[in-house]
Protein backbone atom coordinates (compact mmCIF):
# COMPACT_ATOMS: atom_id res chain seq x y z
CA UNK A 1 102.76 106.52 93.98
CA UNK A 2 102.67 104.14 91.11
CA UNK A 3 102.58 101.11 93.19
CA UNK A 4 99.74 102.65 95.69
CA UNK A 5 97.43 103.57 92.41
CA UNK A 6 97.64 100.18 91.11
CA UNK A 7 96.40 98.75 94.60
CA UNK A 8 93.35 101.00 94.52
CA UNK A 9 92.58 100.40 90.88
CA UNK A 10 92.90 96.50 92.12
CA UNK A 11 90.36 97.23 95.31
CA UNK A 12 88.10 99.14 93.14
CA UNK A 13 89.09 102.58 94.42
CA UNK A 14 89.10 105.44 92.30
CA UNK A 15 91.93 108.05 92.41
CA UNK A 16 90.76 111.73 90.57
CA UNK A 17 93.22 113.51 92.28
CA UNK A 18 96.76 112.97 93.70
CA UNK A 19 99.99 115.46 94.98
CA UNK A 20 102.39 115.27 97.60
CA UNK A 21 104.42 117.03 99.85
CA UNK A 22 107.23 115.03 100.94
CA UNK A 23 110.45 116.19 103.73
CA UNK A 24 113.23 114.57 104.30
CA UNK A 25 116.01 114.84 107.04
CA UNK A 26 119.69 115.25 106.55
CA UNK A 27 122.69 114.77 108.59
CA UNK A 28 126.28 116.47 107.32
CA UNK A 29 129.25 115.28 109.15
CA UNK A 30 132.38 117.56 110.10
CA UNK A 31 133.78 116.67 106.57
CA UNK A 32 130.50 117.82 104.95
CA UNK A 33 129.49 114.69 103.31
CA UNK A 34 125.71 114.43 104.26
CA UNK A 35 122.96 111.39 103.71
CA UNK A 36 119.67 111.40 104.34
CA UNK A 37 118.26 110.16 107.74
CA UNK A 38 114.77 110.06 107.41
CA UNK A 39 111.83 111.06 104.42
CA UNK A 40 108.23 111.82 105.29
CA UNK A 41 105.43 111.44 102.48
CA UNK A 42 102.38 113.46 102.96
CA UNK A 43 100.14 112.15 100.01
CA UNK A 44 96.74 114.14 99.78
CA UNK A 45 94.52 111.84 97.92
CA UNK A 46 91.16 112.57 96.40
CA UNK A 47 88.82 109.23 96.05
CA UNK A 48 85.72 109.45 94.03
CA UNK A 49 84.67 106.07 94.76
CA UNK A 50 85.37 103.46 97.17
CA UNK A 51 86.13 103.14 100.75
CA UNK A 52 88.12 106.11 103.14
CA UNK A 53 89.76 103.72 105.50
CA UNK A 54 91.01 101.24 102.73
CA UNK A 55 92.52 104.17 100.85
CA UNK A 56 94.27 105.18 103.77
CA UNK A 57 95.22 101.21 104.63
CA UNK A 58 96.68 101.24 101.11
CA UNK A 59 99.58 103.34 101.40
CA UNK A 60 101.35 100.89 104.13
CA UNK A 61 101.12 98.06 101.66
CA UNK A 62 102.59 99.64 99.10
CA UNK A 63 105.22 100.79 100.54
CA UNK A 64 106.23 97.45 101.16
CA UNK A 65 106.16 96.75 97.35
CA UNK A 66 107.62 100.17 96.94
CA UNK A 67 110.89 99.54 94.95
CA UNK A 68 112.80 103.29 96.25
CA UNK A 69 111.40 102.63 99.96
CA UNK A 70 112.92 99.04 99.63
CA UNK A 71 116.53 100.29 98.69
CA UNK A 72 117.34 103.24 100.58
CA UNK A 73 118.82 102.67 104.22
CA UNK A 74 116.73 105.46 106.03
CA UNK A 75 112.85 104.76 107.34
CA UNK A 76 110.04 106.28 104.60
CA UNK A 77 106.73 107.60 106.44
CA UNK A 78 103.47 107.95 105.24
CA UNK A 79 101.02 110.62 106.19
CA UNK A 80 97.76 110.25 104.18
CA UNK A 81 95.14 112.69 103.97
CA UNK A 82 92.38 111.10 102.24
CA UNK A 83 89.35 113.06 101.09
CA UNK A 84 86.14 111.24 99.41
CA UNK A 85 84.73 113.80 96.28
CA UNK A 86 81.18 115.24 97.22
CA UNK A 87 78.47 113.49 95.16
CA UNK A 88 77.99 115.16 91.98
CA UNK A 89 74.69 114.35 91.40
C-alpha cells in the first residue's frame, strides 16, 4: 500500500479512500507444517482526482518495488477496483 500511494502522489493522483481484502492459499503437508502458496490483494481504491486507468496501472509497478512481495517465495496478485469520487460541485 505504502509504495502504491507514493506512486500516485508522484503521478498526481489523489487517494481519499483506501481498504483491502486480501486471501491467501495454504498448503499443510502430512506432518502439518503448512506455507503459504499463493496471496491475492483486492485493493478498492477511491481517486478524487486523476486518471482511472493509471490508478489501476499503478498497482503492478509497485508491486515490483514492493519490499514483502519481493521476499516471499509464493506469487502476490492484484485485483484493483478503482472508483473515481462524483464531482462535488
Amino acid at each position: 500500500m505504502l509504495w502504491y500511494l507514493h506512486l500516485c502522489a508522484d503521478a498526481g493522483i489523489v487517494v481519499e479512500e483506501y481498504s483491502d481484502q486480501a486471501e491467501g492459499r495454504m498448503e499443510v503437508g502430512s506432518d502439518g507444517a503448512g506455507r503459504f502458496t499463493s496471496v491475492t490483494l483486492r485493493p478498492n481504491v477511491t481517486i478524487g482526482r486523476g486518471p482511472r486507468d493509471r490508478a489501476a496501472d499503478l498497482h503492478e509497478v509497485a508491486q515490483r518495488m514492493c519490499f514483502i512481495a519481493n521476499s516471499v517465495n509464493f506469487p502476490v496478485r492484484h485485483e484493483p477496483t478503482i472508483r473515481v469520487r462524483e464531482d462535488r460541485g
